[in-house]
Protein backbone atom coordinates (compact mmCIF):
# COMPACT_ATOMS: atom_id res chain seq x y z
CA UNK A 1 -13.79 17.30 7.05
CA UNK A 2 -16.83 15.30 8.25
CA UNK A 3 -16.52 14.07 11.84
CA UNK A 4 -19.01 11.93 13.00
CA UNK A 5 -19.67 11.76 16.85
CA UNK A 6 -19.36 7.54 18.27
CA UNK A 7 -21.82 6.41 21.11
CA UNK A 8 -18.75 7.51 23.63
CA UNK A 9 -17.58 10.76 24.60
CA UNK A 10 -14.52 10.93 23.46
CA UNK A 11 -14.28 9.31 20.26
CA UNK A 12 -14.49 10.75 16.48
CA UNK A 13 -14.79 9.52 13.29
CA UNK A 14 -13.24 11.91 10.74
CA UNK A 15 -14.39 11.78 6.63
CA UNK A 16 -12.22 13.93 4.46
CA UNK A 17 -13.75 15.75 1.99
CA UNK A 18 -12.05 13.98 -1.59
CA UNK A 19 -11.54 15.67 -4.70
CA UNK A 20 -11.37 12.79 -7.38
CA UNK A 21 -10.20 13.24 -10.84
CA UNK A 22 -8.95 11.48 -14.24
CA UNK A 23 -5.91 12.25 -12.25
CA UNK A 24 -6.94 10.97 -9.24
CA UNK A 25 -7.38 12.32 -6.04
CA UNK A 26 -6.64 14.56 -3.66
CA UNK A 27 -7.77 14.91 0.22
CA UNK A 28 -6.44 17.27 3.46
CA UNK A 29 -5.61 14.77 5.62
CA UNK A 30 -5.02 16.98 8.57
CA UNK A 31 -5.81 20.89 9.74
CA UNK A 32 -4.81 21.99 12.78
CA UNK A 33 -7.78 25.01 12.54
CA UNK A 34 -10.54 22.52 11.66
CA UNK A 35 -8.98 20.02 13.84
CA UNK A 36 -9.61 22.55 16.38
CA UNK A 37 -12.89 24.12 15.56
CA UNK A 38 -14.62 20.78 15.41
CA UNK A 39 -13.12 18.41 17.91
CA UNK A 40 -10.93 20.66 20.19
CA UNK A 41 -7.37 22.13 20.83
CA UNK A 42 -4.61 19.41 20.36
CA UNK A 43 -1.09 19.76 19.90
CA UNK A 44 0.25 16.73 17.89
CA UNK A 45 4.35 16.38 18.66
CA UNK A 46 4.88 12.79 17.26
CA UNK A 47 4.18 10.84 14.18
CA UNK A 48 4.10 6.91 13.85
CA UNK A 49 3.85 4.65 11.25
CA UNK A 50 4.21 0.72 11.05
CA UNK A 51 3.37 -1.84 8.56
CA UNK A 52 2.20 -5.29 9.59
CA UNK A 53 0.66 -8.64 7.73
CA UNK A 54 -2.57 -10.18 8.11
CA UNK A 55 -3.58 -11.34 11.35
CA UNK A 56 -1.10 -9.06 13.31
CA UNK A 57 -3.23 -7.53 16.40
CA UNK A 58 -1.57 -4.54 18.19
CA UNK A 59 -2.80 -3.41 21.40
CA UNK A 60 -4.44 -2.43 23.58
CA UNK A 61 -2.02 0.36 24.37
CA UNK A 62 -1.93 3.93 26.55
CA UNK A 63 0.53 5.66 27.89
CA UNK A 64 -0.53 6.48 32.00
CA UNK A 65 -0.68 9.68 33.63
CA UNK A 66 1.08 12.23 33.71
CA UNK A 67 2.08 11.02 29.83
CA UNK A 68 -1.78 10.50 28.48
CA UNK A 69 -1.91 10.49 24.45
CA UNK A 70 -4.57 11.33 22.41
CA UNK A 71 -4.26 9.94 19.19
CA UNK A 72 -5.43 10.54 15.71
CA UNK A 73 -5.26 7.59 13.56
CA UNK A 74 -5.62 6.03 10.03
CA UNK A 75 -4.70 3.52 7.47
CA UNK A 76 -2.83 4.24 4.79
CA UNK A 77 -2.64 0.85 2.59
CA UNK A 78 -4.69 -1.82 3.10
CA UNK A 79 -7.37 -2.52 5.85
CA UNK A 80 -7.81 -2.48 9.90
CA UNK A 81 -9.85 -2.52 12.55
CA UNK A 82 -9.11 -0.30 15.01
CA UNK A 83 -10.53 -0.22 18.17
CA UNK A 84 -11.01 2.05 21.29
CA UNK A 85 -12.04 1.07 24.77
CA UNK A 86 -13.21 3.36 27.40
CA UNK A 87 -10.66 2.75 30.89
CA UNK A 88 -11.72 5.99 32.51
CA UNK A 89 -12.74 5.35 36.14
CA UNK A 90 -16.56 6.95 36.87
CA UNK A 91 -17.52 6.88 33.28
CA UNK A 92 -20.82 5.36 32.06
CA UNK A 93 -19.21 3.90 29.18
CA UNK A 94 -16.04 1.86 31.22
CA UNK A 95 -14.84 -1.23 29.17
CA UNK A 96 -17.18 -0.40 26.27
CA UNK A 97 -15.90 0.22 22.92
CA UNK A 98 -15.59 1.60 19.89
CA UNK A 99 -14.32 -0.41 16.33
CA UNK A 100 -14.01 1.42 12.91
CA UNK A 101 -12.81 -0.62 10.37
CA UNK A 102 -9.88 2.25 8.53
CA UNK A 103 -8.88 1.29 4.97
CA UNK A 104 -6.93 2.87 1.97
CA UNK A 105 -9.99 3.34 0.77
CA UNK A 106 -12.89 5.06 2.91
CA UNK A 107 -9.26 7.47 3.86
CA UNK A 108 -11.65 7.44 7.32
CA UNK A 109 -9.41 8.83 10.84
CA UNK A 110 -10.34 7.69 14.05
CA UNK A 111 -9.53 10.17 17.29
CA UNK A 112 -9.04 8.40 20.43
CA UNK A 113 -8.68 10.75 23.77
CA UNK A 114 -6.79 10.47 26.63
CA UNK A 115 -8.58 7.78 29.02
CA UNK A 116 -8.81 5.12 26.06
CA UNK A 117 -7.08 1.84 25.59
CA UNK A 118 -6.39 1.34 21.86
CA UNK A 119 -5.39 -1.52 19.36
CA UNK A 120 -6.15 -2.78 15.88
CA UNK A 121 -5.96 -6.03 13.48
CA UNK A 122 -4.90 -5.89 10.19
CA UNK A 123 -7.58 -7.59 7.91
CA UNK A 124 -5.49 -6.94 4.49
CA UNK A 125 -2.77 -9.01 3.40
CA UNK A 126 -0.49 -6.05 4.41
CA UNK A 127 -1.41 -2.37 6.04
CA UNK A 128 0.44 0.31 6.43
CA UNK A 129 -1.08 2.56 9.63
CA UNK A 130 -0.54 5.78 10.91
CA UNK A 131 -0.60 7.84 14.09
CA UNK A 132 -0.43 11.17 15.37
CA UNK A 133 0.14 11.48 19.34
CA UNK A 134 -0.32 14.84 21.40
CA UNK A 135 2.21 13.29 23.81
CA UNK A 136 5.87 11.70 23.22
CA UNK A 137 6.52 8.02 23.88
CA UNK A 138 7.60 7.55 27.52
CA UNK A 139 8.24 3.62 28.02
CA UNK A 140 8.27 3.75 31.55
CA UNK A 141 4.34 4.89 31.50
CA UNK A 142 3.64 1.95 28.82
CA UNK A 143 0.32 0.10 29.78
CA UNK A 144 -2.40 -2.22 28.28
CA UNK A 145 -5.12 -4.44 28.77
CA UNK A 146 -5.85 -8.04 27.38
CA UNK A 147 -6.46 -7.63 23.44
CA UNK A 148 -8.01 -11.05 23.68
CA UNK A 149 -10.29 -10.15 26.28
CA UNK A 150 -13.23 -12.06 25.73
CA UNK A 151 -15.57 -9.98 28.23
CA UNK A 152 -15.05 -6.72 26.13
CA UNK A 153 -17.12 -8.32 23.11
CA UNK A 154 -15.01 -6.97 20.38
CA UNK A 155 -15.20 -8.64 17.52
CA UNK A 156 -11.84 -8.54 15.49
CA UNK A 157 -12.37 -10.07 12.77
CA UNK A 158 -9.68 -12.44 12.86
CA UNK A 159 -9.50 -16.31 13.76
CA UNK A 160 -7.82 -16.56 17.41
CA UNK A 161 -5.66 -19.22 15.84
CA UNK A 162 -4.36 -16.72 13.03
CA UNK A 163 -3.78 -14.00 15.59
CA UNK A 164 -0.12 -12.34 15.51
CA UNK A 165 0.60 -10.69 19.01
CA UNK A 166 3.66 -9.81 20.64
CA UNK A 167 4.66 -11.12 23.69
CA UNK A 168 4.61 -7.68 25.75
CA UNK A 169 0.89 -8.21 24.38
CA UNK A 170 -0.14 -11.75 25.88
CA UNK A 171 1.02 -10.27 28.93
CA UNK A 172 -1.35 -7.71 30.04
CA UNK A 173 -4.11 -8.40 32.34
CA UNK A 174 -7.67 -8.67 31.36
CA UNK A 175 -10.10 -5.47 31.97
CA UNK A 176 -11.37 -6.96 36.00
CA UNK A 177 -7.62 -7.14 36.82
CA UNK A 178 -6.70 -3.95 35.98
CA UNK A 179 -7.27 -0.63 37.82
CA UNK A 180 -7.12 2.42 35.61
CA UNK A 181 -5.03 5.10 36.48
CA UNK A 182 -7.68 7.57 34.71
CA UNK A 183 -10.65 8.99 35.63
CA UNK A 184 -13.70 10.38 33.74
């Protein structure tokens, strides 16, 4: 695997190596030794999956201390954009971000550490998106931030008006009305 170092600590872009046939193709989506060797020691306990339509915006989620996640993510039909923003109190990069656009295609991961707000949009008629977490859901340490945050600059890609959000979603405060419970 390739993994490609963002502009924030933190954050990894990972490019499987692809082995394409008249058969196909054929990729290692995941190992735990490379996984280790090249970005660090994580114990994945959970797997997620969910599959949304065009315009649906998810995010932007963490779990607080002491139930942090990491996460390693990717699309596995269709398109997103999936974004990470730094919330870790003291860092130079607070309430920057980082968006990788995941598809069926590129078969690109994105690793988001603990300290890191995350969300995506779906940009294909459907996606299909998956997760690993190195932490188990805990609802009672559920948090977010604003996905429609104007001040972050993120760019996603979709038309406020076609926008698909839950309503736990539209609820959480923007980035200068929330105080992070992490620190860098």
């Amino acid at each position: 695997m390739n993994v490609i170092e963002t502009k924030i600590e933190g954050l990894y872009i990972i490019e499987p190596r692809i082995f394409e046939d008249a058969r196909g193709y054929f990729f290692e989506s995941f190992s735990q030794r490379e996984f280790d060797e090249k970005i660090g020691k994580i114990v994945f306990v959970q797997d997620n999956e969910s599959k949304s339509t065009y315009g649906v915006m998810r995010g932007l989620h963490f779990q607080r201390p002491p139930f942090t996640q990491s996460k390693l993510v990717r699309c596995v039909k269709g398109a997103v954009l999936d974004v990470a923003v730094d919330i870790r109190k003291g860092s130079p990069t607070y309430g920057q971000h980082v968006a990788v656009e995941l598809t069926e295609d590129n078969h690109r991961q994105f690793f988001i550490s603990k300290g890191f707000a995350h969300g995506f949009a779906v940009l294909s008629e459907t996606a299909v998106f998956q997760y690993k977490c190195d932490e188990f859901y805990h609802p009672e340490a559920d948090g977010g931030i604003s996905i429609l945050d104007d001040t972050l600059g993120i760019d996603w890609r979709i038309p406020t008006a076609q926008a698909i959000l839950s309503d736990k979603d539209t609820r959480h405060p923007l980035l200068k009305d929330f105080v992070t419970p992490f620190t860098y």
